[in-house]
Protein backbone atom coordinates (compact mmCIF):
# COMPACT_ATOMS: atom_id res chain seq x y z
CA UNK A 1 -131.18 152.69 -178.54
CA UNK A 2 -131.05 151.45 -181.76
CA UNK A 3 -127.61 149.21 -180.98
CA UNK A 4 -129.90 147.95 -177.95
CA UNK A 5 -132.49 146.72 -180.64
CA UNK A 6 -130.50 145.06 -183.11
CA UNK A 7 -129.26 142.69 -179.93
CA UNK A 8 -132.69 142.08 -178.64
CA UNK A 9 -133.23 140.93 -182.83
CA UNK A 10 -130.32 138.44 -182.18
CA UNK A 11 -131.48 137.29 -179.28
CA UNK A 12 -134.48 136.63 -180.83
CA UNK A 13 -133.31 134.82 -183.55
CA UNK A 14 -130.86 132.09 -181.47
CA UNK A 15 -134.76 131.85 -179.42
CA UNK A 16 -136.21 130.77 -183.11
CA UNK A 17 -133.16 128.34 -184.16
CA UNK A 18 -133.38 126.78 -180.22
CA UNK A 19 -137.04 126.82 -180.93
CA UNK A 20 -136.51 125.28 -184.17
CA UNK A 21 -134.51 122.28 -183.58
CA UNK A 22 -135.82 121.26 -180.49
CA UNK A 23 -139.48 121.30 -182.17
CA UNK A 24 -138.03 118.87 -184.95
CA UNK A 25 -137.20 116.75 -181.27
CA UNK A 26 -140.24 117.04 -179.95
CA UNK A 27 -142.56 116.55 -183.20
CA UNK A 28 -140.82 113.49 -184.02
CA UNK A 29 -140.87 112.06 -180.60
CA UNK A 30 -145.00 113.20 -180.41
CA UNK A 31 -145.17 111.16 -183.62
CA UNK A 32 -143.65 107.87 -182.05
CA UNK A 33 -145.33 108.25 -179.01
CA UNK A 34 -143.03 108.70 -176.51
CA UNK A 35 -143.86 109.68 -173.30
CA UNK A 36 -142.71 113.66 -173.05
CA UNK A 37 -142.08 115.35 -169.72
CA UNK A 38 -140.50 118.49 -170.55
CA UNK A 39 -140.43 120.91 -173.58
CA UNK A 40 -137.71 123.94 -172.84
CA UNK A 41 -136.70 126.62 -174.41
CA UNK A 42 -133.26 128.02 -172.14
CA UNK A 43 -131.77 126.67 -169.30
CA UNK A 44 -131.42 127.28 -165.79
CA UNK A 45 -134.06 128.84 -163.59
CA UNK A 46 -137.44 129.28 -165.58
CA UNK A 47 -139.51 132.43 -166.31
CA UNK A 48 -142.31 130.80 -167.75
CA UNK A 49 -143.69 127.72 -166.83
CA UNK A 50 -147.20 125.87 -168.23
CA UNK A 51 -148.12 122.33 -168.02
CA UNK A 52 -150.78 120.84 -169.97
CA UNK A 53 -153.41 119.25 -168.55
CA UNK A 54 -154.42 116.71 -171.32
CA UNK A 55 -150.73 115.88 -171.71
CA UNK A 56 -149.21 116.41 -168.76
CA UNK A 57 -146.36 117.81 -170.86
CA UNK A 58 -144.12 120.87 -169.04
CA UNK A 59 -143.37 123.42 -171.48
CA UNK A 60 -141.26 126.27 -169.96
CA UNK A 61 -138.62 128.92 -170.72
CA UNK A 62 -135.37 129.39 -168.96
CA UNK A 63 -133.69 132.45 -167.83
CA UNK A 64 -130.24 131.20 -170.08
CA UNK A 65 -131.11 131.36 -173.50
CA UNK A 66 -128.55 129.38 -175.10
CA UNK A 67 -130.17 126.15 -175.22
CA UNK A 68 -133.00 124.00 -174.67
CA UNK A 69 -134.75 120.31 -174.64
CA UNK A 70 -136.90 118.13 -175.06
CA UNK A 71 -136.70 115.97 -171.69
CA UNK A 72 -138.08 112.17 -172.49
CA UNK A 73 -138.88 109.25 -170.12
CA UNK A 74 -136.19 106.37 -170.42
CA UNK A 75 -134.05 108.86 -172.41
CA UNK A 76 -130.53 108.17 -170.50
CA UNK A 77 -131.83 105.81 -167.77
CA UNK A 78 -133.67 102.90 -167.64
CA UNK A 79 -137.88 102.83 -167.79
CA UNK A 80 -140.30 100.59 -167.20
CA UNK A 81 -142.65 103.24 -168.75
CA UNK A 82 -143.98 101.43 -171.88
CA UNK A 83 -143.58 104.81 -174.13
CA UNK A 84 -140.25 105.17 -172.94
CA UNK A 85 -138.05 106.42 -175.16
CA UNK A 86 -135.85 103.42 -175.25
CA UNK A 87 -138.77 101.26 -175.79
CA UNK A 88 -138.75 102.56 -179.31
CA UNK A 89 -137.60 100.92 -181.90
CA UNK A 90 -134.13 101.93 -182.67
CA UNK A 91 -134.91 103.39 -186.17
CA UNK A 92 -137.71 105.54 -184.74
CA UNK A 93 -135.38 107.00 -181.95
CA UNK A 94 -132.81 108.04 -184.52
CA UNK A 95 -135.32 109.71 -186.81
CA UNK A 96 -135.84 111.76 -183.22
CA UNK A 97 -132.55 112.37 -182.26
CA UNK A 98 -131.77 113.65 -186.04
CA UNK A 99 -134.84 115.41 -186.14
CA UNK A 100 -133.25 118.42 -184.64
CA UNK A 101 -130.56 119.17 -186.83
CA UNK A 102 -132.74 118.38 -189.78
CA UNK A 103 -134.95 121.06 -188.88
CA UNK A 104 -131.80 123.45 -188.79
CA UNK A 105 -131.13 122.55 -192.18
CA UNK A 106 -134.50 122.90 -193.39
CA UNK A 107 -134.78 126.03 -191.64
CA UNK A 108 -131.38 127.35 -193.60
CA UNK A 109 -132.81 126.25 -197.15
CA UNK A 110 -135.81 128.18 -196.84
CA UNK A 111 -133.78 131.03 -195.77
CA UNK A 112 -131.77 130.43 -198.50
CA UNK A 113 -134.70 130.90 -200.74
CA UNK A 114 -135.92 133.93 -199.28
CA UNK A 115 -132.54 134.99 -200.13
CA UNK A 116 -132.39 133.95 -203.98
CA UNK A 117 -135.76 135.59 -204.49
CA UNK A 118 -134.80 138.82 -202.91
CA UNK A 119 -131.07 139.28 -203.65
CA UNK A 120 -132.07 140.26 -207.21
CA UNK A 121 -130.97 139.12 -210.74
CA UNK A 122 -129.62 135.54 -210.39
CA UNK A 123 -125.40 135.31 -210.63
CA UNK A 124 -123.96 132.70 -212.71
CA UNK A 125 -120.37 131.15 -213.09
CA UNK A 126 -119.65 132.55 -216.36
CA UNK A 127 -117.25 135.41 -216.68
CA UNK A 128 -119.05 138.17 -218.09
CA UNK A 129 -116.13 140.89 -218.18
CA UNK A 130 -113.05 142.85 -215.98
CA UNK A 131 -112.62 146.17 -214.49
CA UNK A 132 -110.14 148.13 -216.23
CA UNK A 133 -106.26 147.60 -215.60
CA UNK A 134 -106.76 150.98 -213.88
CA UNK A 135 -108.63 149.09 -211.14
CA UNK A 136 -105.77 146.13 -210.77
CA UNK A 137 -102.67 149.07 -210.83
CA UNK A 138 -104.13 151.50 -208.40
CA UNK A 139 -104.87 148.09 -206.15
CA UNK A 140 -101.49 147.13 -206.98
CA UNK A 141 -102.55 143.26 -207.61
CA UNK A 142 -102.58 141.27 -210.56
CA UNK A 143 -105.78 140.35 -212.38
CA UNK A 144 -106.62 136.19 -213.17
CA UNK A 145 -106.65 137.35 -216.54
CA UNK A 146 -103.28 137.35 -216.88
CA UNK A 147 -103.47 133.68 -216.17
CA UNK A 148 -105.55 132.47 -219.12
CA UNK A 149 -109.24 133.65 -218.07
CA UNK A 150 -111.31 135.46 -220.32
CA UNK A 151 -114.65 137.02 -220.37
CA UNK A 152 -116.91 134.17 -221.57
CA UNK A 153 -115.51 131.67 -219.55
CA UNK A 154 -117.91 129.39 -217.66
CA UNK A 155 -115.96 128.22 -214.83
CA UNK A 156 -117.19 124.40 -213.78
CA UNK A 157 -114.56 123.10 -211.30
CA UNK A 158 -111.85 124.97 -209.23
CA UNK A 159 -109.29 122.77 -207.92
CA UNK A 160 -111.52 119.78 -208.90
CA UNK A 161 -114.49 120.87 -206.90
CA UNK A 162 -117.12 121.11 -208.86
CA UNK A 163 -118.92 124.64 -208.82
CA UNK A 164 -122.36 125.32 -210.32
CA UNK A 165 -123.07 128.83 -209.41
CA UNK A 166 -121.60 132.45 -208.48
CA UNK A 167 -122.07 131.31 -204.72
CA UNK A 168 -120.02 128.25 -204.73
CA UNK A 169 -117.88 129.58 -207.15
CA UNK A 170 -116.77 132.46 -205.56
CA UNK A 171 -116.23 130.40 -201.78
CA UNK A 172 -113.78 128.30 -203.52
CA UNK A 173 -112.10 130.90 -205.12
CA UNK A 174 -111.88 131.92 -201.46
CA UNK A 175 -110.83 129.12 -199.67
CA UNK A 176 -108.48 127.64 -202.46
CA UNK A 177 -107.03 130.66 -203.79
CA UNK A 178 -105.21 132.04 -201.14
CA UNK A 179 -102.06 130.30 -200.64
CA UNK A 180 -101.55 130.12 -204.33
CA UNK A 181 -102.53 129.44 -207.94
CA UNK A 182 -105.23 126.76 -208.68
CA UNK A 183 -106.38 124.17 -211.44
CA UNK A 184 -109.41 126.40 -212.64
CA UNK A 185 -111.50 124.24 -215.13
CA UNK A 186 -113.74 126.83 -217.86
CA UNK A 187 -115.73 125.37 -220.63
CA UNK A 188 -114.91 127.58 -223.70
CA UNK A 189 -116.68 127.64 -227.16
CA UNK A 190 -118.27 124.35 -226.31
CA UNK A 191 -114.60 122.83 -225.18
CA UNK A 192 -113.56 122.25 -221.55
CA UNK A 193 -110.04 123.28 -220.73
CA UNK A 194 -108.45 124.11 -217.70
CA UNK A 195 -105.86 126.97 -216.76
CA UNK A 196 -103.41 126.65 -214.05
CA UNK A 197 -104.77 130.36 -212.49
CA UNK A 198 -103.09 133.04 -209.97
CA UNK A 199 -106.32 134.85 -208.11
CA UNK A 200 -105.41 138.26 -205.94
CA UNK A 201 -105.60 137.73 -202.38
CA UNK A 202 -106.60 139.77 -199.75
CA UNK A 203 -105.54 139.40 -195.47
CA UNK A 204 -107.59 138.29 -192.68
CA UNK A 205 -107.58 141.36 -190.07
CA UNK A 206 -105.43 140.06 -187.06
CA UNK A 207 -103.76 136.79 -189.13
CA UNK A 208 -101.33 135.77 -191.37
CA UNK A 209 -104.52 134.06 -193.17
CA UNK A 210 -104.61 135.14 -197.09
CA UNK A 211 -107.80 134.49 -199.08
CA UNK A 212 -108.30 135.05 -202.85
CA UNK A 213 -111.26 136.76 -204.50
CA UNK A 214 -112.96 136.50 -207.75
CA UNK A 215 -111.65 139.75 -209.81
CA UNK A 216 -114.10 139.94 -212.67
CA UNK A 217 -117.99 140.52 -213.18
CA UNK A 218 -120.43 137.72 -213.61
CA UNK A 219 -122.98 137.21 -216.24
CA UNK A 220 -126.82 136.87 -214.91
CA UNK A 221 -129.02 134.00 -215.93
CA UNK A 222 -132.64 134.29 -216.03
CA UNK A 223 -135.32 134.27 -213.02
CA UNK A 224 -137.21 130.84 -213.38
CA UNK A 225 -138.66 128.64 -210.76
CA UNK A 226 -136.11 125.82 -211.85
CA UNK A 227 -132.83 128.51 -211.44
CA UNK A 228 -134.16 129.59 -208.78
CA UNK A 229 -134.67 126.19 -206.26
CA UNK A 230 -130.94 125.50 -208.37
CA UNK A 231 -129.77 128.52 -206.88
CA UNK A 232 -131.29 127.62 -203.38
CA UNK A 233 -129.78 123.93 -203.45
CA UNK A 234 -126.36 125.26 -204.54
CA UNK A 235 -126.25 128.16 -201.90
CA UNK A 236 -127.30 125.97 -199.19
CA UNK A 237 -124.86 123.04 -200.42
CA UNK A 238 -121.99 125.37 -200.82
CA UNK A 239 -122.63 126.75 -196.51
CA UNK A 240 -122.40 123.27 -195.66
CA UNK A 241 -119.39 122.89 -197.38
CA UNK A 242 -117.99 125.91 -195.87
CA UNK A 243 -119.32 124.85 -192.41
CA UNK A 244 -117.11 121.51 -192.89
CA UNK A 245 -113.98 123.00 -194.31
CA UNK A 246 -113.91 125.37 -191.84
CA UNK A 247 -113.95 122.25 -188.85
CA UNK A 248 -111.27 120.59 -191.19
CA UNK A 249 -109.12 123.71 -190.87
CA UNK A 250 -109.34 124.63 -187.40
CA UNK A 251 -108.67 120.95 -186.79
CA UNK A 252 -105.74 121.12 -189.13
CA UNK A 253 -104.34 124.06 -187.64
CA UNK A 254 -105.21 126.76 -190.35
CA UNK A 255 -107.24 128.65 -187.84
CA UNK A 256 -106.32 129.07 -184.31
CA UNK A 257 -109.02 129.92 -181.25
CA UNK A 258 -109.49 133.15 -182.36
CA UNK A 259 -111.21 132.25 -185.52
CA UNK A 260 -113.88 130.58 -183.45
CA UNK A 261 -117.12 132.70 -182.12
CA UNK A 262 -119.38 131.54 -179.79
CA UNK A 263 -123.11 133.13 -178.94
CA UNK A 264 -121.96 136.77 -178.25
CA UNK A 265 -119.39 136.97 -181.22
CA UNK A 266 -122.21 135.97 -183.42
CA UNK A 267 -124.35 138.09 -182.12
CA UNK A 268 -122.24 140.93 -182.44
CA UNK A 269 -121.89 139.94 -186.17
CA UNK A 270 -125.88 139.56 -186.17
CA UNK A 271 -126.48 143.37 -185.20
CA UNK A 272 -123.17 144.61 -187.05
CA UNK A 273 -124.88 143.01 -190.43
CA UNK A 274 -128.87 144.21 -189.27
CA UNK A 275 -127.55 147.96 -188.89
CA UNK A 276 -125.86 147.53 -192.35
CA UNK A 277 -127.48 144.92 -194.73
CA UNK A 278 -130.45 142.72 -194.23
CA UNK A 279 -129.61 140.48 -196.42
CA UNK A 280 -126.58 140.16 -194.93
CA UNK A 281 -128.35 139.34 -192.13
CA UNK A 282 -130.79 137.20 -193.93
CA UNK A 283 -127.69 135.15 -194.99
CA UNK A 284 -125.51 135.17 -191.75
CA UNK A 285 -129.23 133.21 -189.79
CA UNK A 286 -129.60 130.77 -192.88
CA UNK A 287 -125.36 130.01 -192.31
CA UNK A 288 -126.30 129.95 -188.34
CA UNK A 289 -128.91 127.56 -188.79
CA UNK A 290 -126.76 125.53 -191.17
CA UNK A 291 -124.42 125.36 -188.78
CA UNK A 292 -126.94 124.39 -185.56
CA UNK A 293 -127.86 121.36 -188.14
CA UNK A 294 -124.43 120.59 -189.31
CA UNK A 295 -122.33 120.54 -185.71
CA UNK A 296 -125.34 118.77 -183.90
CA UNK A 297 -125.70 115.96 -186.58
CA UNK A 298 -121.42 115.60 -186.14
CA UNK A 299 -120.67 111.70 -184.54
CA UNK A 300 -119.49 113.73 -181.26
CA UNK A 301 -120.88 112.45 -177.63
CA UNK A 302 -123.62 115.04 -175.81
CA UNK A 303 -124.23 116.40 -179.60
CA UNK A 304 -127.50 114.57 -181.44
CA UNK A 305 -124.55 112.68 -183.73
CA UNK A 306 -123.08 111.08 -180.46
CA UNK A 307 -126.31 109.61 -179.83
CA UNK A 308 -127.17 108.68 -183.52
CA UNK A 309 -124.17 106.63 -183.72
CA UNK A 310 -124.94 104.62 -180.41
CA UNK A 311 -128.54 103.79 -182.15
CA UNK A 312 -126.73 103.25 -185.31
CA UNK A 313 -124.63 100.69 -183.35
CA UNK A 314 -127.53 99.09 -181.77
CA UNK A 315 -129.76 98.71 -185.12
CA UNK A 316 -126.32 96.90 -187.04
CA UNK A 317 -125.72 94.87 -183.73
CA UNK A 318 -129.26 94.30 -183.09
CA UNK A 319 -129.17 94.95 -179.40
CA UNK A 320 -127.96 98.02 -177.29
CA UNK A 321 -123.79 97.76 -177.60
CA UNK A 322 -123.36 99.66 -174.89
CA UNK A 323 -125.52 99.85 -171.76
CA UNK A 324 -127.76 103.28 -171.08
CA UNK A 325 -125.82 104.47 -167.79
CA UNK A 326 -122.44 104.09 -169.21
CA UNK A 327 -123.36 106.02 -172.90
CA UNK A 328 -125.37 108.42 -170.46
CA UNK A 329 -121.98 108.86 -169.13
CA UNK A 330 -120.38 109.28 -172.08
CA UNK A 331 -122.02 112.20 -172.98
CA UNK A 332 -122.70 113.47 -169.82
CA UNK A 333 -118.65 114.23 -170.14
CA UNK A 334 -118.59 115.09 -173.50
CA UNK A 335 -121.41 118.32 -172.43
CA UNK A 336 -119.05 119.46 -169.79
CA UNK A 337 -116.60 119.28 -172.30
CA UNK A 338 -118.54 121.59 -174.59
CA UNK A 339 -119.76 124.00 -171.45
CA UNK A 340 -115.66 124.55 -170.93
CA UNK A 341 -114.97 124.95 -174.49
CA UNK A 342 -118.30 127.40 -174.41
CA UNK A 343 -116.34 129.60 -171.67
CA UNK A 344 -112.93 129.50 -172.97
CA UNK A 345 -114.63 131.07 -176.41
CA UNK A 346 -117.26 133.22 -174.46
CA UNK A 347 -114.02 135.01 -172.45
CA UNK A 348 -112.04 135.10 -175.46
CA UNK A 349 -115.50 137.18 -177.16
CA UNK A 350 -116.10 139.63 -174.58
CA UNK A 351 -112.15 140.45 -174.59
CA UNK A 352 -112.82 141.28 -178.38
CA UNK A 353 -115.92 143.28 -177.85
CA UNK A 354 -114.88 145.49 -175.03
CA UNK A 355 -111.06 145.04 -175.45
């Protein structure tokens, strides 16, 4: 029963990101008055349907709930409405179409911040000490010690990448120190140096995929309002970073198709990290909502950066580059394109859930 809960609570919360970004479309297209005739939450047949009366607006809820949105007059056909959407100014339509993955992101920094202010005592990038050699032989690994580092230590860049924080300090650790050592760049009694460093690694279940971890203990910094919004920005800058190294990757060929989860793999990690951790939980829906904002915003036809890039086109051009039915077209393929590669990793999901 309790299982049966926790996926009802991830259901819930892909309703509130869907919910989420398609309010950011439909607020911003309220505010430029364009005409509005349907507000959805889901897809395919609806369970709930209302229409206002003083709007004439159709807001509804469909039995699929892995989507939504926000249907407009003259959005991918011609109008003669005068509220159409493509009556609007072009930099009023973008601030709509963006508006979506915008709210994602906002979404993910306050969820962020919930998680600062409830994760306890603040971590910072300075070394504070190391487990005992005990811990490093009876792990058989080596320790970064042995490559220069020393309690003290604030670490500022790894591999040039600037890191601020334990967060971002530890995900490049992570992604950089796997395949060997890295340029690790400390300031030290006032002095910046940097140490060519060897981090232990540890193996991706099911790959050949190594990752390295941070080996020592961190110092805290004190709770302010300042360290904490610092701590927020960071977090939330260092997700986005991961979000976009992980497309580079997968692109690149560093992770194949199983690497990639669609709604019910992330799901199942939603109710794996709700029956264990809530924070965990707290901070796997502020990296989902990140990643709504982040993929949606991408310059990719069907997604809202496919159609910011055609208005981005028009406003440099000063008139529509390419006409409505044929961009309409455009994405129309790039969606079924998505809906195949939403099957392909949907199959490959429910093979590793009841495999």
């Amino acid at each position: 029963m309790t299982t049966v809960l926790y996926w009802l609570l991830a259901i819930l919360v892909f309703c509130l990101l869907i919910l989420v970004h398609e309010c950011g479309h439909y607020a911003a297209a309220r505010l430029a008055g364009v005409r509005i005739y349907e507000f959805s939450i889901g897809m395919g047949p609806k369970m709930i349907t209302y229409t206002s009366k003083k709007t004439g607006i159709r807001y509804s809820v469909g039995v699929f709930l892995i989507g939504g949105y926000v249907s407009m007059a003259g959005e991918d056909e011609e109008s003669d409405d005068p509220n159409a959407f493509g009556k609007k100014a072009a930099w009023k339509r973008m601030i709509i179409v963006a508006a979506g993955g915008l709210m994602n992101l906002v979404l993910g920094f306050v969820l962020m911040l919930v998680l600062v202010l409830t994760s306890g005592p603040l971590a910072s990038n300075q070394i504070h000490s190391y487990p005992s050699s005990d811990y490093f032989e009876q792990n058989q690994m080596i320790s970064s010690e042995e490559s220069g580092l020393r309690p003290g230590d604030r670490i500022i860049a790894i591999n040039g990448t600037r890191v601020h924080i334990a967060a971002d300090m530890r995900y490049e650790i992570m992604h950089q120190g796997g395949s060997g050592p890295v340029d690790v760049t400390v300031v030290r009694d006032g002095k910046e140096l940097t140490l060519s460093v060897l981090f232990p690694t540890i193996g991706a279940e099911g790959t050949d995929m190594r990752f390295g971890f941070t080996d020592f203990y961190v110092a805290a910094e004190p709770t302010t309002v300042g360290s904490v919004m610092r701590h927020t920005y960071y977090q939330s800058v260092s997700t986005v970073k991961m979000i976009w190294d992980s497309l580079v990757d997968l692109v690149q060929g560093r992770y194949g198709l199983e690497a990639v989860s669609g709604p019910v793999g992330v799901a199942g990690a939603m109710t794996e990290a709700a029956a264990t951790d809530w924070n965990q939980f707290l901070y796997l829906v502020a990296v989902i909502s990140v990643n709504l904002g982040v993929l949606n915003l991408l310059p990719i036809p069907a997604l809202d950066g496919g159609r910011f890039v055609f208005l981005l086109l028009e406003t440099i051009f000063r008139r529509p580059v390419v006409p409505p039915k044929y961009e309409a077209l455009v994405h129309t393929i790039g969606f079924f394109l998505f809906i195949l590669l939403a099957i392909i990793v949907l199959f490959k999901d429910v093979i590793w859930m009841f495999g």
